[in-house]
Protein backbone atom coordinates (compact mmCIF):
# COMPACT_ATOMS: atom_id res chain seq x y z
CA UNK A 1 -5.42 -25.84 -5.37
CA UNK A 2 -7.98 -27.94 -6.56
CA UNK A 3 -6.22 -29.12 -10.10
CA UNK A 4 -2.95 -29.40 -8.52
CA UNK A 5 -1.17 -32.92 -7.31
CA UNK A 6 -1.05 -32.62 -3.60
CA UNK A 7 2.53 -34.14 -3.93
CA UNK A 8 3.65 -31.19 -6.52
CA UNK A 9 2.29 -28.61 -3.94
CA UNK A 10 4.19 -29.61 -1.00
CA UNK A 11 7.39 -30.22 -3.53
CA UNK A 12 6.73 -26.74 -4.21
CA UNK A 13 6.08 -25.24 -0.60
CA UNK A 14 9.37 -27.22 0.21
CA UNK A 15 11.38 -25.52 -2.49
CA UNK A 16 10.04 -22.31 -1.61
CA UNK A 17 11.02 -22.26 1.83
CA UNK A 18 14.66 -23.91 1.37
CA UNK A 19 14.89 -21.76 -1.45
CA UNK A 20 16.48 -24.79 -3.88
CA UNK A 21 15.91 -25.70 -7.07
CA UNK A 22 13.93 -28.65 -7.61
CA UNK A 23 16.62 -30.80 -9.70
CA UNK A 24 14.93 -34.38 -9.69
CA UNK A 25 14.48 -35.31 -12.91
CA UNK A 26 11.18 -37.30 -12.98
CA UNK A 27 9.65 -33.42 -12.19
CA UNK A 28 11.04 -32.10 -15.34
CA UNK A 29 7.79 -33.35 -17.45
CA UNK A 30 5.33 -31.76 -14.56
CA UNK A 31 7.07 -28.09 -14.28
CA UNK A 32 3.39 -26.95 -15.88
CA UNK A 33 2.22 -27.91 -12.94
CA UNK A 34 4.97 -26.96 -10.72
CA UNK A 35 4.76 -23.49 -12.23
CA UNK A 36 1.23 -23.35 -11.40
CA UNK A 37 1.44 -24.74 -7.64
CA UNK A 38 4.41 -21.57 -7.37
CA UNK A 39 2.16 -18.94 -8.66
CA UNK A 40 -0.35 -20.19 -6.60
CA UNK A 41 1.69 -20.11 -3.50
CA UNK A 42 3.59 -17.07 -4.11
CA UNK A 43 0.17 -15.03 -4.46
CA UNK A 44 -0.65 -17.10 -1.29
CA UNK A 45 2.02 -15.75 0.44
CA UNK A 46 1.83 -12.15 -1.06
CA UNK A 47 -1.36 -11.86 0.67
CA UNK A 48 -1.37 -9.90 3.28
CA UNK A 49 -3.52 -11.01 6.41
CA UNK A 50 -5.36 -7.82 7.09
CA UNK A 51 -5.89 -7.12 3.32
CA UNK A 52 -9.86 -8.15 3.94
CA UNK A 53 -9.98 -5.53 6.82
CA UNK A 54 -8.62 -2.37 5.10
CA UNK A 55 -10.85 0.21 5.03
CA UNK A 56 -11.83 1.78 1.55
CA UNK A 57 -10.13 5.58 0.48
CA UNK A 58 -13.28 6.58 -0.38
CA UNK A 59 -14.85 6.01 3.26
CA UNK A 60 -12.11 8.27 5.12
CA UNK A 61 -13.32 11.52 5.57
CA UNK A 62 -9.97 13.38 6.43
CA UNK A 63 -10.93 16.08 8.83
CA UNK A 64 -9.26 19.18 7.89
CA UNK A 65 -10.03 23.07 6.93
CA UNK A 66 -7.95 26.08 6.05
CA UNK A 67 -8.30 28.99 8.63
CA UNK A 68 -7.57 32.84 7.55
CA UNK A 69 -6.43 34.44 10.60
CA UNK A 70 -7.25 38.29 9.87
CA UNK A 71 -5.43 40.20 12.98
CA UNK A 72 -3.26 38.86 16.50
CA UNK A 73 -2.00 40.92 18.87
CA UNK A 74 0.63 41.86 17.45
CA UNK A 75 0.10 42.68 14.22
CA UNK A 76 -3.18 44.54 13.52
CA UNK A 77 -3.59 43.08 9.92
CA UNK A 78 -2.01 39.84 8.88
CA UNK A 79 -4.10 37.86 6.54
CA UNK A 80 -2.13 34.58 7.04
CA UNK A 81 -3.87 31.38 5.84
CA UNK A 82 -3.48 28.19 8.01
CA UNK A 83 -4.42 24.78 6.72
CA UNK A 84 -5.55 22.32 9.97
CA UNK A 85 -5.69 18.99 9.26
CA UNK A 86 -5.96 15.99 11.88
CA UNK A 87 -4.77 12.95 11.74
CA UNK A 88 -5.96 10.59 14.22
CA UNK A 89 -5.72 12.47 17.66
CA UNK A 90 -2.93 14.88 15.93
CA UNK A 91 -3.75 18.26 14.87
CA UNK A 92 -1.20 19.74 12.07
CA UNK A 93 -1.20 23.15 10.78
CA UNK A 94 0.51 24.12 7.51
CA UNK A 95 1.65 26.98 6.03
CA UNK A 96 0.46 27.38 2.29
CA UNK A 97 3.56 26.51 1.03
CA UNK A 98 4.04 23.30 3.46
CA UNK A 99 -0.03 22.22 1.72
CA UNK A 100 0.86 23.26 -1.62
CA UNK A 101 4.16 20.83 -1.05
CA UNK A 102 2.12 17.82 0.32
CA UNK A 103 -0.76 18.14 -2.16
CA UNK A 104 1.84 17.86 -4.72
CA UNK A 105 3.96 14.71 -2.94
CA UNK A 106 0.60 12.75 -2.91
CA UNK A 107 -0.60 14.11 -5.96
CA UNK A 108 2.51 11.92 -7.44
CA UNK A 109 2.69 9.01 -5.30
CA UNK A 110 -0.82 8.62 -6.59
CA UNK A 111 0.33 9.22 -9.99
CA UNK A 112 2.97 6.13 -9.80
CA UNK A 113 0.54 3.91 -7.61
CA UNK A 114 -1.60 4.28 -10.59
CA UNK A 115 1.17 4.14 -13.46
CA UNK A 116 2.83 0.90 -11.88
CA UNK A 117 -0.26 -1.20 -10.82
């Protein structure tokens, strides 16, 4: 905000909040500068307040493990693996099919996060 005319910022805030177009003509020869105050106060406004507070990926340590129950009561041999995972104060548990169908979901909503940004 430093290079830009205080007067073309607030023209621009202005704009941006009425959402009209700026059609006085002694702006035409500034829209450099214009274009630059937007960009400036759309990424401004993109900003999202807690974005300085998330915490990393790489700190969470999910807390989850994948249990093989061998026998119940009523079956003497069953063999039946169990994934646990928690999330916050919730415990899940998934079949193999139900983990094999979320590792995949995030395994592609990763893949487009990564594609698209």
């Amino acid at each position: 905000m430093d290079n830009i005319d205080p007067e073309i910022l607030e023209l621009t805030r202005q704009h941006m909040q009425s959402g009209r177009q700026i059609t006085d003509e002694k702006y035409r020869s500034r829209l450099p500068e214009i274009t630059a105050a937007y960009r400036l106060l759309q990424a401004e406004k993109d900003e999202t307040p807690d974005f300085k507070q998330r915490v990393s990926v790489d700190t969470l340590k999910p807390d989850w493990k994948i249990s093989v129950v061998a026998c119940n009561e009523s079956v003497n041999k069953s063999l039946h693996p169990v994934a646990e995972l928690s999330i916050g104060d919730q415990r899940v548990e998934l079949s193999v099919e139900q983990l094999s169908n979320l590792r995949y979901t995030v395994a592609m909503l990763m893949h487009r996060f990564h594609h698209y940004v």
